[in-house]
PDB file of N, CA and C in Angstrom:
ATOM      1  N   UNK A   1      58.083 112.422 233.264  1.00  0.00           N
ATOM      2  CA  UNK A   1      57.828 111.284 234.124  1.00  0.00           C
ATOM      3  C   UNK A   1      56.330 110.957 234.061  1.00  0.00           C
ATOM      4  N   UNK A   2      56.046 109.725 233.498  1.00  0.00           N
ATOM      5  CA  UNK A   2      54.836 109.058 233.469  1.00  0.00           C
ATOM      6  C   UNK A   2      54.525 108.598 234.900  1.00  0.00           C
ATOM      7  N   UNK A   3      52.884 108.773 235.084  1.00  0.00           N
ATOM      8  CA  UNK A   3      52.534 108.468 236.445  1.00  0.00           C
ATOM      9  C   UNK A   3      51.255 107.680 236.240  1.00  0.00           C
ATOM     10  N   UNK A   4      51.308 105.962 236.143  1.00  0.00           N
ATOM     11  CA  UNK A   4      50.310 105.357 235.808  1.00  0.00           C
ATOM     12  C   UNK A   4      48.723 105.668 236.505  1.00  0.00           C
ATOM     13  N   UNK A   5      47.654 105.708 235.940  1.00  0.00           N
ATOM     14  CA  UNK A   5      46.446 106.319 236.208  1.00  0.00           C
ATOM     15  C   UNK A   5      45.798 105.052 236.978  1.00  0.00           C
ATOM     16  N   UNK A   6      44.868 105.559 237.609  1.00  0.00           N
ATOM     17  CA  UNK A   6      44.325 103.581 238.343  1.00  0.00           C
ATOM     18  C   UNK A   6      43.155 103.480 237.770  1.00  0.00           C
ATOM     19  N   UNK A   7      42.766 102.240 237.405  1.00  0.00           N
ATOM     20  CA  UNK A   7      41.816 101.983 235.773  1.00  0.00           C
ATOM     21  C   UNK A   7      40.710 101.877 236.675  1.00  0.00           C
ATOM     22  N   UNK A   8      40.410 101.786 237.773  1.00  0.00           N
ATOM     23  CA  UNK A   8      39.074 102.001 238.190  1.00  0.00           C
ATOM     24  C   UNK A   8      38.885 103.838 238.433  1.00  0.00           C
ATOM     25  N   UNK A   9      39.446 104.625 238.213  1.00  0.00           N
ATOM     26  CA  UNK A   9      39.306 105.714 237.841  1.00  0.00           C
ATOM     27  C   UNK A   9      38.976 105.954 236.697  1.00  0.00           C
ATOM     28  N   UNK A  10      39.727 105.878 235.845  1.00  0.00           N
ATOM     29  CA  UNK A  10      39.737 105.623 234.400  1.00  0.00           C
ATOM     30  C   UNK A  10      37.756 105.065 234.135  1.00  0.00           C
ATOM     31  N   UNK A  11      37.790 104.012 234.916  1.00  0.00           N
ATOM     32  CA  UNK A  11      35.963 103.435 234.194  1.00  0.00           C
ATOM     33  C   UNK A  11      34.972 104.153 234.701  1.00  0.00           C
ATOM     34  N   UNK A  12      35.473 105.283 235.561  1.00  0.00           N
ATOM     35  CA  UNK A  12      34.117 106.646 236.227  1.00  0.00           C
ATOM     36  C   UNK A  12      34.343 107.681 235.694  1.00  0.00           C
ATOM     37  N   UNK A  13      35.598 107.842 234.783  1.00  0.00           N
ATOM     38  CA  UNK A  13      35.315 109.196 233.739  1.00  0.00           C
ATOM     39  C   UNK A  13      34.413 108.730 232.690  1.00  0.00           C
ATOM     40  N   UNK A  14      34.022 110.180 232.387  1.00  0.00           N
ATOM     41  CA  UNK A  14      33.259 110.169 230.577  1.00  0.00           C
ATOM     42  C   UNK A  14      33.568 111.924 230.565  1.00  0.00           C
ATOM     43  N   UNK A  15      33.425 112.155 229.201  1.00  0.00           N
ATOM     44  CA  UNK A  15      33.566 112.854 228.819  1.00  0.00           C
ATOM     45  C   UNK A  15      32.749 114.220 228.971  1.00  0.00           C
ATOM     46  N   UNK A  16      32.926 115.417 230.393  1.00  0.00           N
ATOM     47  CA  UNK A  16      31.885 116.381 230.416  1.00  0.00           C
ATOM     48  C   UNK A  16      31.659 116.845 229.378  1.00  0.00           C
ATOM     49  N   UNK A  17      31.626 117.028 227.416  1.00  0.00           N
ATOM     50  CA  UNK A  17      31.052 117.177 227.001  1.00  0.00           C
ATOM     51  C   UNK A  17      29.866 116.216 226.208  1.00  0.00           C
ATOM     52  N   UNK A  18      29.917 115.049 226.342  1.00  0.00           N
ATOM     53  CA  UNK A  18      29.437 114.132 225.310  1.00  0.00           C
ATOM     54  C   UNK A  18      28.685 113.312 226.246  1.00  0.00           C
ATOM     55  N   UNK A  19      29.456 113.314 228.063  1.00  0.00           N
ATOM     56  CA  UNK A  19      29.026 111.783 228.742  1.00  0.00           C
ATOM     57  C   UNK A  19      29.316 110.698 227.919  1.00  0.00           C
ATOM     58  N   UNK A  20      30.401 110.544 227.639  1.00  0.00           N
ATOM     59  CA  UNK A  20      30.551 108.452 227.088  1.00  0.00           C
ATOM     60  C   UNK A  20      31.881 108.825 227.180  1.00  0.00           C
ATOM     61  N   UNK A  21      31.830 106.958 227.476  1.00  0.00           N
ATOM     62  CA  UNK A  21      33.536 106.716 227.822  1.00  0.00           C
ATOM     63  C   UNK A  21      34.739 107.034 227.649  1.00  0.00           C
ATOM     64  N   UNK A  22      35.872 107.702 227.780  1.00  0.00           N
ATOM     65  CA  UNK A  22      37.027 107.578 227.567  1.00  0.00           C
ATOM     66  C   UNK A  22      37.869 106.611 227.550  1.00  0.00           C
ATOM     67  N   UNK A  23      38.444 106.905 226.097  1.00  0.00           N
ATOM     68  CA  UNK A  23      40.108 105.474 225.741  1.00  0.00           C
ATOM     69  C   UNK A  23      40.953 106.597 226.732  1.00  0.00           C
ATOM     70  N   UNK A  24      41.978 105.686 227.562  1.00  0.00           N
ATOM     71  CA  UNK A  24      43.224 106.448 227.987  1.00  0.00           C
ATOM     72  C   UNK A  24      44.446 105.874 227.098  1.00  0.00           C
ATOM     73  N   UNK A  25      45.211 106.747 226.919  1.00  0.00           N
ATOM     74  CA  UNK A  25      46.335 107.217 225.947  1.00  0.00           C
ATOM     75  C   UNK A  25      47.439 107.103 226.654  1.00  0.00           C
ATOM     76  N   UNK A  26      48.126 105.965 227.094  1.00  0.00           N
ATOM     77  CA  UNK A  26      49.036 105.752 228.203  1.00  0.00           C
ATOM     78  C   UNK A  26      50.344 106.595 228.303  1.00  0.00           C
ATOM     79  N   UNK A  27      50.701 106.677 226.634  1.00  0.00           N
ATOM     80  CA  UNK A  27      52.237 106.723 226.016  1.00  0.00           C
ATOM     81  C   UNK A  27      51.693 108.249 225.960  1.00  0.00           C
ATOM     82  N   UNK A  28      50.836 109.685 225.425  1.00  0.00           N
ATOM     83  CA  UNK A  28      50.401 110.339 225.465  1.00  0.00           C
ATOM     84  C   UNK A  28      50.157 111.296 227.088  1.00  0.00           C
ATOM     85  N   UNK A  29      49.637 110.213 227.717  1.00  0.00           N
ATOM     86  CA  UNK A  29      48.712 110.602 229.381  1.00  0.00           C
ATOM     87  C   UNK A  29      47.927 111.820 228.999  1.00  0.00           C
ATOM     88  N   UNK A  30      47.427 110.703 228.350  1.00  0.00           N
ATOM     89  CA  UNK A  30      45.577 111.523 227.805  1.00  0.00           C
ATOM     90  C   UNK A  30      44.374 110.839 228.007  1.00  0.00           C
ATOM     91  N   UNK A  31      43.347 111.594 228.273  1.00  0.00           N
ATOM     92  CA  UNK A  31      42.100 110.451 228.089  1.00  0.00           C
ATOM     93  C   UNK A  31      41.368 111.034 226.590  1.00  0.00           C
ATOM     94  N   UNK A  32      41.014 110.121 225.801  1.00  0.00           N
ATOM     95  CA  UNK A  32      40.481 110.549 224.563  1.00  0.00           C
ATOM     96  C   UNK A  32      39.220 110.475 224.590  1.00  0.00           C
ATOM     97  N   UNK A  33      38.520 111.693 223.735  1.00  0.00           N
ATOM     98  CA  UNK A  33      37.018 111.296 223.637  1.00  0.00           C
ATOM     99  C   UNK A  33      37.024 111.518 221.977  1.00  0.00           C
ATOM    100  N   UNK A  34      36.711 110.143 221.493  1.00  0.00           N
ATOM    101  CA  UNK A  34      36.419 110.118 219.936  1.00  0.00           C
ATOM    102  C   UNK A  34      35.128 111.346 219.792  1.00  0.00           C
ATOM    103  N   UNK A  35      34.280 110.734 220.749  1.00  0.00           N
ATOM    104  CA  UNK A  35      32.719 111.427 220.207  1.00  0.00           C
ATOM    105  C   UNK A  35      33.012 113.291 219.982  1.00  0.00           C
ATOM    106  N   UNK A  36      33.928 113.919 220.733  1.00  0.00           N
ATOM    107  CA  UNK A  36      34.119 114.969 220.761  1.00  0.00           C
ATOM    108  C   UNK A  36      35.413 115.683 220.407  1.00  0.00           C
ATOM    109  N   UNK A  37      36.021 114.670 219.898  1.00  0.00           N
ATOM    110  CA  UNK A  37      37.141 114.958 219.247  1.00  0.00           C
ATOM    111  C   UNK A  37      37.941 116.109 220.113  1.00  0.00           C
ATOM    112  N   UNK A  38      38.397 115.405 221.379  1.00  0.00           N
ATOM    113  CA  UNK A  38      39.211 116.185 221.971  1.00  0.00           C
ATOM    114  C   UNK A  38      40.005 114.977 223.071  1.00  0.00           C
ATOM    115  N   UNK A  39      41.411 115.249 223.452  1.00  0.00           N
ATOM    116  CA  UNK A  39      41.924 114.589 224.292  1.00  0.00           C
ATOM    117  C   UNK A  39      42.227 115.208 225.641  1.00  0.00           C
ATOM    118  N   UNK A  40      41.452 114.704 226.401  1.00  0.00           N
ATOM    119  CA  UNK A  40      41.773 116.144 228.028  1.00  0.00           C
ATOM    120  C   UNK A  40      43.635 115.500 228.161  1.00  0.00           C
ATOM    121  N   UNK A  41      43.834 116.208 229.183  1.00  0.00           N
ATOM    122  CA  UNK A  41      45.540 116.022 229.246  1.00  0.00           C
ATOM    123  C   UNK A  41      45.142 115.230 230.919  1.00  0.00           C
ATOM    124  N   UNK A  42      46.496 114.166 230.712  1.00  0.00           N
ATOM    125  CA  UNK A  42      46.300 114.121 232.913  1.00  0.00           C
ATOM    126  C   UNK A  42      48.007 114.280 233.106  1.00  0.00           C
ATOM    127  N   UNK A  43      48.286 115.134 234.082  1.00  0.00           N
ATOM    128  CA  UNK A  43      49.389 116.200 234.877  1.00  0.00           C
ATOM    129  C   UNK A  43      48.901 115.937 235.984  1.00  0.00           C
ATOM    130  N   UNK A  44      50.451 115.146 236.304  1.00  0.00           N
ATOM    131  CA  UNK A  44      50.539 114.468 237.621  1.00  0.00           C
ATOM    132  C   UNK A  44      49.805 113.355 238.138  1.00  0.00           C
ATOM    133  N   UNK A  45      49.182 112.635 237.048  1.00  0.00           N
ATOM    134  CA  UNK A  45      48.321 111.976 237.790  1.00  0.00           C
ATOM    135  C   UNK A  45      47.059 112.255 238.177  1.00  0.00           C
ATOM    136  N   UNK A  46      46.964 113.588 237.599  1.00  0.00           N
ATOM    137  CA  UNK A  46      45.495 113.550 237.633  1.00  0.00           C
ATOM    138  C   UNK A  46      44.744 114.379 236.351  1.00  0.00           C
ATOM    139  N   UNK A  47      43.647 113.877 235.887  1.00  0.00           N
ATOM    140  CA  UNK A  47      43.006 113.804 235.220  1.00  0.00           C
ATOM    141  C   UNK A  47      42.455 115.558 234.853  1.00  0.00           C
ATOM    142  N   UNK A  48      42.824 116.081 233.829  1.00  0.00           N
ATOM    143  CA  UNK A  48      42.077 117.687 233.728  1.00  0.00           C
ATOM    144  C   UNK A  48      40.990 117.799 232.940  1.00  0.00           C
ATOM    145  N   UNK A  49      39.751 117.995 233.201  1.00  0.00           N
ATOM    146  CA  UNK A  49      38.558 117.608 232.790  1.00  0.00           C
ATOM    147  C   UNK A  49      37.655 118.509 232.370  1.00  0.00           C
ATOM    148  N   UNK A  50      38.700 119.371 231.494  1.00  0.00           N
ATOM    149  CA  UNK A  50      38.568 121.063 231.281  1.00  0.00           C
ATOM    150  C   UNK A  50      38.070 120.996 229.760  1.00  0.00           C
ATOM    151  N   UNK A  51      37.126 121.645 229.049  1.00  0.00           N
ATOM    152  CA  UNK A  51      37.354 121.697 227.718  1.00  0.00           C
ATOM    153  C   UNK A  51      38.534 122.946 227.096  1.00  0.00           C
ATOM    154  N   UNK A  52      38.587 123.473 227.855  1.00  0.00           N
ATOM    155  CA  UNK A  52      39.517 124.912 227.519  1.00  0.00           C
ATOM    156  C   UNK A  52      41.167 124.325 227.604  1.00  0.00           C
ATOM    157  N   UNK A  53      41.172 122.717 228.453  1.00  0.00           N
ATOM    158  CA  UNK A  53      42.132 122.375 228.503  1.00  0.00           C
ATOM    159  C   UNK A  53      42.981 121.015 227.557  1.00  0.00           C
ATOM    160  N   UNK A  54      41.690 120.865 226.862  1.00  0.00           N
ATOM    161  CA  UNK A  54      41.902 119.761 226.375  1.00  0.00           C
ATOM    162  C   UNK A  54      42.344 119.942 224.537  1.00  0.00           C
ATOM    163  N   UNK A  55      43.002 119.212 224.035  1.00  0.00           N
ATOM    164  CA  UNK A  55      43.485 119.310 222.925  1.00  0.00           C
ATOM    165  C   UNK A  55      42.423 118.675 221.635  1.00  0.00           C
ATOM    166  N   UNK A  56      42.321 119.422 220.591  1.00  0.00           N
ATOM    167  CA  UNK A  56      41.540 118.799 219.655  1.00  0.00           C
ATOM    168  C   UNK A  56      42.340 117.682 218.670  1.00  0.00           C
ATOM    169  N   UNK A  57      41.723 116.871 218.550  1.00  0.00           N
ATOM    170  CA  UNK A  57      42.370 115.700 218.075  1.00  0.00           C
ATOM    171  C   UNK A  57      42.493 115.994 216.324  1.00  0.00           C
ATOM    172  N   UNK A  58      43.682 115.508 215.458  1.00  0.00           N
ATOM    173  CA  UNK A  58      43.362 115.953 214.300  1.00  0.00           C
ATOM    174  C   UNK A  58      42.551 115.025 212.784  1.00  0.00           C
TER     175      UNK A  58
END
């Protein structure tokens, strides 16, 4: 079950390793960070802003 994110949330993340913006990944419920080549995961609706949690992009 997808749980839409609210995009003014979405425009106050960045990425705790890089600081710059995140694409969100709707179909995924990911936020992506190109610069760091990792996608954090969001569960439940909320956003995990973990590097230990986040997936490396390939």
């Amino acid at each position: 079950m997808s749980t839409e994110i609210d995009r003014r949330v979405l425009e106050a993340l960045i990425c705790p390793l890089t600081h710059v913006t995140l694409r969100y990944d709707a179909e995924k419920q990911e936020l992506i960070s190109e610069t760091a080549q990792l996608a954090y995961p969001i569960r439940n609706g909320i956003p995990v802003m973990l590097e230990d949690e986040a997936r490396k992009l390939d």
